[in-house]
C-alpha atoms as a PDB file:
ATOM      1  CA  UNK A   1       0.000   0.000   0.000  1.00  0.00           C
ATOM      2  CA  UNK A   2       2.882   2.357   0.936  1.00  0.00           C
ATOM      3  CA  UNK A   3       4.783   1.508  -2.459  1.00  0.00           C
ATOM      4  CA  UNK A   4       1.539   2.754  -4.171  1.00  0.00           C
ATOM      5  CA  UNK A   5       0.885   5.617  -2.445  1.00  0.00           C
ATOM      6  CA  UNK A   6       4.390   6.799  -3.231  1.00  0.00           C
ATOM      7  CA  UNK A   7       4.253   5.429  -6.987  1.00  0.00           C
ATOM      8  CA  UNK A   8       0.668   7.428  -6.606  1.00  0.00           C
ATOM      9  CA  UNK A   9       2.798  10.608  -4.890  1.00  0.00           C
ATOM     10  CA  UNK A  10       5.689  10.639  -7.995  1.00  0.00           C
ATOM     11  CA  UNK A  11       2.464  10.393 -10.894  1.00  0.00           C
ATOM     12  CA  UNK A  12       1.065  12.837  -9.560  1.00  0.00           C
ATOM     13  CA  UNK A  13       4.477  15.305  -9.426  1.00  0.00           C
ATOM     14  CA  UNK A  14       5.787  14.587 -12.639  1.00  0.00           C
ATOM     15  CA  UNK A  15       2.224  15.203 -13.946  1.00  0.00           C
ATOM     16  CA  UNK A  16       2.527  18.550 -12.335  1.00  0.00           C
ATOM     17  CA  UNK A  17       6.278  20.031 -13.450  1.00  0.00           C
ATOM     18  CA  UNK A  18       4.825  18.188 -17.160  1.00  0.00           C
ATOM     19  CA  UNK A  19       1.596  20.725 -17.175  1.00  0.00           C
ATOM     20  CA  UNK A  20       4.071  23.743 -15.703  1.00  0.00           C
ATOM     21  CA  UNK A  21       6.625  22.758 -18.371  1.00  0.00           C
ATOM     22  CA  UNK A  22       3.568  23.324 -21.136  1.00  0.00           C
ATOM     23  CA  UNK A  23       2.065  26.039 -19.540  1.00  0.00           C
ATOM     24  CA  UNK A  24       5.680  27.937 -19.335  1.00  0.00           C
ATOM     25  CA  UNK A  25       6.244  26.697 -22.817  1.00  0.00           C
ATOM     26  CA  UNK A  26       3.038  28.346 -24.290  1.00  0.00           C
ATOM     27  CA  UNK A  27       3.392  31.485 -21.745  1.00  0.00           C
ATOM     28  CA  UNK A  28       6.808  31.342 -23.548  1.00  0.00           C
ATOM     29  CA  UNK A  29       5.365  30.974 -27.218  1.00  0.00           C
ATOM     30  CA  UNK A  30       2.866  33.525 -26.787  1.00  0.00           C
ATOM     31  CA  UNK A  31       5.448  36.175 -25.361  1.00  0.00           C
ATOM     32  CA  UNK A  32       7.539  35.661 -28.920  1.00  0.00           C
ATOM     33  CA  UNK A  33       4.110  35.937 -31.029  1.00  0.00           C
ATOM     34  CA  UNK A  34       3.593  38.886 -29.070  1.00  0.00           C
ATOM     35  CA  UNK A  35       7.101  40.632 -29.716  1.00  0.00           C
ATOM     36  CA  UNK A  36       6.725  39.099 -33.618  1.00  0.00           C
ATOM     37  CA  UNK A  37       3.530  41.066 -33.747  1.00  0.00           C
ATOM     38  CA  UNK A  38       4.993  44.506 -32.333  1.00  0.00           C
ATOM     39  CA  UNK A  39       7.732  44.505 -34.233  1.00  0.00           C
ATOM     40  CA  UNK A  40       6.021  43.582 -37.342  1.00  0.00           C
ATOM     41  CA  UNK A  41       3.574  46.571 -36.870  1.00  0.00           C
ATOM     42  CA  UNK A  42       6.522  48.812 -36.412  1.00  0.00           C
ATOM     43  CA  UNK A  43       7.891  47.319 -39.776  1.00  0.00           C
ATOM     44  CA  UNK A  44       4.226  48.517 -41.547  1.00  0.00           C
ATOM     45  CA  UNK A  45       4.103  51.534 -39.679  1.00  0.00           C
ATOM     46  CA  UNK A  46       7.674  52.461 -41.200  1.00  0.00           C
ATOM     47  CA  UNK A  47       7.155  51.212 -44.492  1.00  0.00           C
ATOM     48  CA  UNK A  48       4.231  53.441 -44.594  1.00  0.00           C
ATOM     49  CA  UNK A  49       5.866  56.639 -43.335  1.00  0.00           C
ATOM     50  CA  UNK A  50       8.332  55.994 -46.311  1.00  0.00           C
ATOM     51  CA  UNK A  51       5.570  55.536 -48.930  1.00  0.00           C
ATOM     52  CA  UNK A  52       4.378  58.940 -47.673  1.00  0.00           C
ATOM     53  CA  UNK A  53       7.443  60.450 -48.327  1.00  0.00           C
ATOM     54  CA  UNK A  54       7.671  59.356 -51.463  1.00  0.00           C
ATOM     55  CA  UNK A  55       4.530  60.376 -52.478  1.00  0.00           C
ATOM     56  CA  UNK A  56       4.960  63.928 -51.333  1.00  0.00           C
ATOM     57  CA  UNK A  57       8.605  63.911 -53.120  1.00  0.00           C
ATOM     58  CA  UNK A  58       6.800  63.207 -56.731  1.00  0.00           C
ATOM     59  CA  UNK A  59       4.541  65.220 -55.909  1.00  0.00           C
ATOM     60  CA  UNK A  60       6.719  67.568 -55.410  1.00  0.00           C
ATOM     61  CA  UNK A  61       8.647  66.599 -58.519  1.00  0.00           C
ATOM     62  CA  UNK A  62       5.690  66.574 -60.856  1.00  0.00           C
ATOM     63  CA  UNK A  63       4.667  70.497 -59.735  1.00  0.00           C
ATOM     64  CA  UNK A  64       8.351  71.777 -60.596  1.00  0.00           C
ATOM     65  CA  UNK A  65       8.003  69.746 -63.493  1.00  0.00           C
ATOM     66  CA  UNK A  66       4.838  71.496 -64.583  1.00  0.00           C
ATOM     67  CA  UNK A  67       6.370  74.845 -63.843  1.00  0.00           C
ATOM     68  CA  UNK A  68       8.880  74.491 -65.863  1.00  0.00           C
ATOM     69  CA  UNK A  69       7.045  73.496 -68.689  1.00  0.00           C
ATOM     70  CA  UNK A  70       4.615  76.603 -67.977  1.00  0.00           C
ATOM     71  CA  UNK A  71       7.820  79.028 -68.271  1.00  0.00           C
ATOM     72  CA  UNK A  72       9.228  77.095 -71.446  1.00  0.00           C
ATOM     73  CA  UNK A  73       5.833  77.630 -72.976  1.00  0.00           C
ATOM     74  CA  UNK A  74       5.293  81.392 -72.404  1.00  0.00           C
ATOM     75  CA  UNK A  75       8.650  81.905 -73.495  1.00  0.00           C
ATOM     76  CA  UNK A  76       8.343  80.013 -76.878  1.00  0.00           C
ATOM     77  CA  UNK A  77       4.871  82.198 -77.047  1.00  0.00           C
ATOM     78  CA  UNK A  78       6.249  85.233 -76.396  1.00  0.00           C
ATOM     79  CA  UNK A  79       9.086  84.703 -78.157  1.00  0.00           C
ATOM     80  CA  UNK A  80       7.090  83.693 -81.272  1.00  0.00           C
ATOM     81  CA  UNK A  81       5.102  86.794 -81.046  1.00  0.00           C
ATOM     82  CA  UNK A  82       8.147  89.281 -80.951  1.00  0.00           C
ATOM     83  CA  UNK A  83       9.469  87.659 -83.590  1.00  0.00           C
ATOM     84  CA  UNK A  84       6.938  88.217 -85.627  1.00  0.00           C
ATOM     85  CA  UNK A  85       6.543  91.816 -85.024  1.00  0.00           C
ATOM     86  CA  UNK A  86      10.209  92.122 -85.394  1.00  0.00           C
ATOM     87  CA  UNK A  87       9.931  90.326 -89.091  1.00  0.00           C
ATOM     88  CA  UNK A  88       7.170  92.905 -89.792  1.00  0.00           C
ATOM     89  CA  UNK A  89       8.289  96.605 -90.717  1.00  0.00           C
ATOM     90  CA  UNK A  90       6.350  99.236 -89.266  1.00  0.00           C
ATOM     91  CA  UNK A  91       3.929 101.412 -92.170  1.00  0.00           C
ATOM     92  CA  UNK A  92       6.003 103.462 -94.048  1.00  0.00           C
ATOM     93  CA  UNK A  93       9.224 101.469 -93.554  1.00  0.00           C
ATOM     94  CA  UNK A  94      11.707  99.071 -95.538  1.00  0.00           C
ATOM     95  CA  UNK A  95      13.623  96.574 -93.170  1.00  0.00           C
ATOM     96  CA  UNK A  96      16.357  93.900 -93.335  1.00  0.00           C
ATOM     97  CA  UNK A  97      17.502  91.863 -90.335  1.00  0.00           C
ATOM     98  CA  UNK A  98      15.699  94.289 -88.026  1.00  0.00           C
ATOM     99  CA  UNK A  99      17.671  97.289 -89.881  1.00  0.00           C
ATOM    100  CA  UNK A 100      15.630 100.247 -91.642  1.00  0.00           C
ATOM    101  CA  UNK A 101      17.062 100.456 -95.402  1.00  0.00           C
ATOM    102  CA  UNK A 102      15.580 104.236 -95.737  1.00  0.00           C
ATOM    103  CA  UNK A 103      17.579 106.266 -94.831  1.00  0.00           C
ATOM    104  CA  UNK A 104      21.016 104.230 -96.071  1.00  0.00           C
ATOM    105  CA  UNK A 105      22.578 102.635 -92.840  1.00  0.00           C
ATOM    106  CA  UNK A 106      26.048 104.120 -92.841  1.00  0.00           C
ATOM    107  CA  UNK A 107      27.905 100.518 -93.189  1.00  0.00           C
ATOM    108  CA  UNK A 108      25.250 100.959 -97.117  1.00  0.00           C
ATOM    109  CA  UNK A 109      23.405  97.721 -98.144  1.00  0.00           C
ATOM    110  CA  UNK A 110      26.028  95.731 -99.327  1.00  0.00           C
ATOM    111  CA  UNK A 111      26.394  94.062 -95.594  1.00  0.00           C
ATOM    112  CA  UNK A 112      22.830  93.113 -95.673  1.00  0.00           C
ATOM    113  CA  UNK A 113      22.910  90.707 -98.892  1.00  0.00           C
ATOM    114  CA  UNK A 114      20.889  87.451 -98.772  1.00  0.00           C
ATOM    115  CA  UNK A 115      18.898  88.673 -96.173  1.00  0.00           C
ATOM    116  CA  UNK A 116      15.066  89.205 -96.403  1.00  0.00           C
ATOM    117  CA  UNK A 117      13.553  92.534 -96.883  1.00  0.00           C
ATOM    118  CA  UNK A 118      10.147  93.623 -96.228  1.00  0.00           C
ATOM    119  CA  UNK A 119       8.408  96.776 -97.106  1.00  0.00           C
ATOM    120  CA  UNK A 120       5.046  97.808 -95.528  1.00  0.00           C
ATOM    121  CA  UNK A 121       3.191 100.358 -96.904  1.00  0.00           C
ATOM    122  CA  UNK A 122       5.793 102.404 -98.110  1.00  0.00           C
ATOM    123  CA  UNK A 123       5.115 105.205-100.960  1.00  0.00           C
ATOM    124  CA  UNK A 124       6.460 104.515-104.862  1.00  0.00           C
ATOM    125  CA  UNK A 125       8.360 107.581-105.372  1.00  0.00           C
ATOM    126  CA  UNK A 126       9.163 107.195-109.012  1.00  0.00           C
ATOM    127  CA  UNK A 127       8.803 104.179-111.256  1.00  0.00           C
ATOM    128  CA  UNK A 128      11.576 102.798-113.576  1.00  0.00           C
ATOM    129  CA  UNK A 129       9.344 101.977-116.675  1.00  0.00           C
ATOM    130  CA  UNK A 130       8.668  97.840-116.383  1.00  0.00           C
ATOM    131  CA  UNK A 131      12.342  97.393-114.223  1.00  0.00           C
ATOM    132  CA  UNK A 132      11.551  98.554-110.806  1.00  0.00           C
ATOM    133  CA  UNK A 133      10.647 101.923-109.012  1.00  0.00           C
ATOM    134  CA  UNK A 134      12.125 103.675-105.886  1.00  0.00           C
ATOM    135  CA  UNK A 135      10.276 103.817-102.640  1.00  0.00           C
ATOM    136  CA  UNK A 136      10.899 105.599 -99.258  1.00  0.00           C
ATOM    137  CA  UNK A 137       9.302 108.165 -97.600  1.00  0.00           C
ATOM    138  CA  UNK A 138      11.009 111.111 -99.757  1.00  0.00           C
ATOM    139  CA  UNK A 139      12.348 111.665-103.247  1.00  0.00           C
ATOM    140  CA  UNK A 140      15.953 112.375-101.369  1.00  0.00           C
ATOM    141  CA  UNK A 141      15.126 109.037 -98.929  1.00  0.00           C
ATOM    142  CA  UNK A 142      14.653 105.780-100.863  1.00  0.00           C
ATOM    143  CA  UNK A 143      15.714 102.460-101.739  1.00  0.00           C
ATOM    144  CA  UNK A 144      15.738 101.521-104.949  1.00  0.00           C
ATOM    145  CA  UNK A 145      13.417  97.444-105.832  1.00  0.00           C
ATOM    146  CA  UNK A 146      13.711  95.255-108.597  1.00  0.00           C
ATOM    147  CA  UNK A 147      10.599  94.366-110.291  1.00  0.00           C
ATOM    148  CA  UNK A 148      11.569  93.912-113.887  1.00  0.00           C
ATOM    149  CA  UNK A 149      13.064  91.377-115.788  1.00  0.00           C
ATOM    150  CA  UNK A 150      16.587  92.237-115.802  1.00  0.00           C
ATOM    151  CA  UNK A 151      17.020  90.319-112.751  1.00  0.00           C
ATOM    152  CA  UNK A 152      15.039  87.197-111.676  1.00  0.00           C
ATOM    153  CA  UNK A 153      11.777  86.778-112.608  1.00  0.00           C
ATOM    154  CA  UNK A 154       9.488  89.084-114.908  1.00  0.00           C
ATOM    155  CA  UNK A 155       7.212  90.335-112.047  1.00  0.00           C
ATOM    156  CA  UNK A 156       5.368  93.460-113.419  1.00  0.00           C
ATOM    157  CA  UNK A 157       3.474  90.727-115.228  1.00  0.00           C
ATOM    158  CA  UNK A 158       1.835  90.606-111.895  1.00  0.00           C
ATOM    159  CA  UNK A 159       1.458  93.796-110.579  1.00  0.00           C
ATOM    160  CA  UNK A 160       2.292  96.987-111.934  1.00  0.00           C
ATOM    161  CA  UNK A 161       3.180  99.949-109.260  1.00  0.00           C
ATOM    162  CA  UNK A 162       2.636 103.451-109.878  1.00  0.00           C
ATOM    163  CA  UNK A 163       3.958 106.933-108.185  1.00  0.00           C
ATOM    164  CA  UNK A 164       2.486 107.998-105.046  1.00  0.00           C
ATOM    165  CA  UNK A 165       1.116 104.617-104.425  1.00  0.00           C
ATOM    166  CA  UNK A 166       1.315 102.568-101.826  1.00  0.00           C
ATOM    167  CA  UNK A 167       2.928  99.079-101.623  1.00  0.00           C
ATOM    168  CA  UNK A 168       3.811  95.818 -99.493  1.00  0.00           C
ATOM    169  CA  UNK A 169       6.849  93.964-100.610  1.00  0.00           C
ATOM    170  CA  UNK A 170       9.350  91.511 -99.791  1.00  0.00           C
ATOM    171  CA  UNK A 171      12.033  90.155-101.528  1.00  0.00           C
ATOM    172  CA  UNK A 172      15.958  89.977-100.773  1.00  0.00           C
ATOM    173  CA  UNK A 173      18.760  92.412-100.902  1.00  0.00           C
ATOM    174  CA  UNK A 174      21.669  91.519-103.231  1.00  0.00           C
ATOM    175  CA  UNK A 175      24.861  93.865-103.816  1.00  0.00           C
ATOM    176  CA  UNK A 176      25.310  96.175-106.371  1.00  0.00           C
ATOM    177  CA  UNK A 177      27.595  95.045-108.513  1.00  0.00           C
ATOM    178  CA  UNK A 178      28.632  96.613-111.824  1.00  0.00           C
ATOM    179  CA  UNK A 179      26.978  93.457-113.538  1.00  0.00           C
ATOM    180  CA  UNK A 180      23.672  94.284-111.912  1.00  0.00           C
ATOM    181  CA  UNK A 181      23.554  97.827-112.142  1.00  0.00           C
ATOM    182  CA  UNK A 182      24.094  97.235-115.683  1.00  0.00           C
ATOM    183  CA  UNK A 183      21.429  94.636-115.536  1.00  0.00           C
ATOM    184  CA  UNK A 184      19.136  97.369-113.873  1.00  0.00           C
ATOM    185  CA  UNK A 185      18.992 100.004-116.631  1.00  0.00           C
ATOM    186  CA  UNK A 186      18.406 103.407-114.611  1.00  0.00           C
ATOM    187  CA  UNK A 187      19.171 106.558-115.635  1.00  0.00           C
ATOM    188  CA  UNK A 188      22.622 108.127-114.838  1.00  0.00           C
ATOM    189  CA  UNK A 189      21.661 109.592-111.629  1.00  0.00           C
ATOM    190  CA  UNK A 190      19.698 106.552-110.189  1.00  0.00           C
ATOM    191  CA  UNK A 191      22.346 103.954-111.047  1.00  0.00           C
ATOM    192  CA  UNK A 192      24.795 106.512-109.336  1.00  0.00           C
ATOM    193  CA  UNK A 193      22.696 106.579-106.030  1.00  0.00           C
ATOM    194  CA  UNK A 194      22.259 103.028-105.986  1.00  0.00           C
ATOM    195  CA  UNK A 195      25.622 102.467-106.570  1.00  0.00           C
ATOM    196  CA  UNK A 196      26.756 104.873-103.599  1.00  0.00           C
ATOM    197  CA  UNK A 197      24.181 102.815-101.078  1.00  0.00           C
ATOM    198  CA  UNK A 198      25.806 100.008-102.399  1.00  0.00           C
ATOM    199  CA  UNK A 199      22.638  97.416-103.121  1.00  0.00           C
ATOM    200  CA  UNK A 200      18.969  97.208-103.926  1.00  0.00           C
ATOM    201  CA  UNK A 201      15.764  94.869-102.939  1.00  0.00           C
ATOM    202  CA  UNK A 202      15.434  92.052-105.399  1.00  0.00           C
ATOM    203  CA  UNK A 203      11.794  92.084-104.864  1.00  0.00           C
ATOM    204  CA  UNK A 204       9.727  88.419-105.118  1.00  0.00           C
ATOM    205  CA  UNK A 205       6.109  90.003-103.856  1.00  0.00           C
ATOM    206  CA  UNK A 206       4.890  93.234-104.523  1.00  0.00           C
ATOM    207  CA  UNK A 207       0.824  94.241-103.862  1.00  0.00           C
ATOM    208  CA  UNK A 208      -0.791  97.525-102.943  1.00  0.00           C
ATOM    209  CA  UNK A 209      -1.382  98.565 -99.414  1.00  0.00           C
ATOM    210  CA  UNK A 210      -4.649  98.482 -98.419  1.00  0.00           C
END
């Protein structure tokens, strides 16, 4: 009976420490679930505070980006626009690369060759037969343009320009050469002044002013 009750007695303890064993085991297991879970909620929490960030920094990036884009475009508008006043002479008024050809810069026209001229409602102040005609804003103050045959194309086909009138043209400036002048066929004096400003306006377009 003793033997049992002591057989009884050592069941009954190692039964015990076994169920302390498992419940410090799962006291144990739960404590390292716990810490798992903290620390991965401190993981989302950061990975979310650096999405944010990132976020804000394109944000950030795509409003410079827009501004910039914004300038560029006003610039290229405004730009435009001044050109295109700048290409267009003012009434009354020849012009080459932004430079008035009445009066006679004091470099002459022979520095502006190959470069585009435009006229804008300037006055025909005498009229070379079917060659060309002076205009400018005085008989002493002009600039002589081709419109003949003599050089390029036979424009007064086209249009035909008389004194006092007034005109739009374009066309190009080209040096004044002996071969052209002779080409030109003015009279004495006008070959002489358009010799001394030292070109002329080939002209490609000329139409009355309205």
């Amino acid at each position: 009976m003793v033997a049992e009750e002591q057989v009884s007695e050592g069941a009954a303890r190692s039964g015990s420490r076994q169920r302390a064993t498992s419940a410090a085991k799962s006291a144990g297991g739960f404590a390292k679930e716990g810490k798992m879970a903290d620390s991965g909620d401190a993981e989302n929490g950061d990975e979310g505070k650096g999405r944010s960030k990132r976020k804000r920094l394109l944000l950030v990036l795509l409003a410079l980006v827009a501004v910039v884009l914004l300038v560029l475009l006003l610039m290229t508008l405004l730009g435009g626009s001044d050109k295109k006043k700048s290409a267009e002479a003012a009434p009354g008024t020849v012009t080459a690369d932004g430079q008035p050809l009445v009066p006679t810069p004091p470099s002459g026209l022979g520095g502006l060759a190959g470069h585009e001229a435009t006229g804008n409602a300037v006055v025909v102040q005498s009229v070379n037969g079917n060659e060309g005609f002076f205009v400018g804003p005085t008989v002493a103050d002009r600039v002589y343009i081709e419109w003949g045959g003599d050089v390029g194309e036979n424009e007064p086909s086209r249009f035909k320009p008389k004194v006092d009138e007034t005109v739009n043209l374009t066309g190009k400036v080209r040096k004044a050469s002996k071969q052209e002048l002779k080409r030109l066929g003015l009279p004495v004096d006008s070959e002489e002044l358009v010799e001394q400003q030292g070109g002329f306006v080939n002209a490609e377009t000329v139409t009355a002013a309205k």
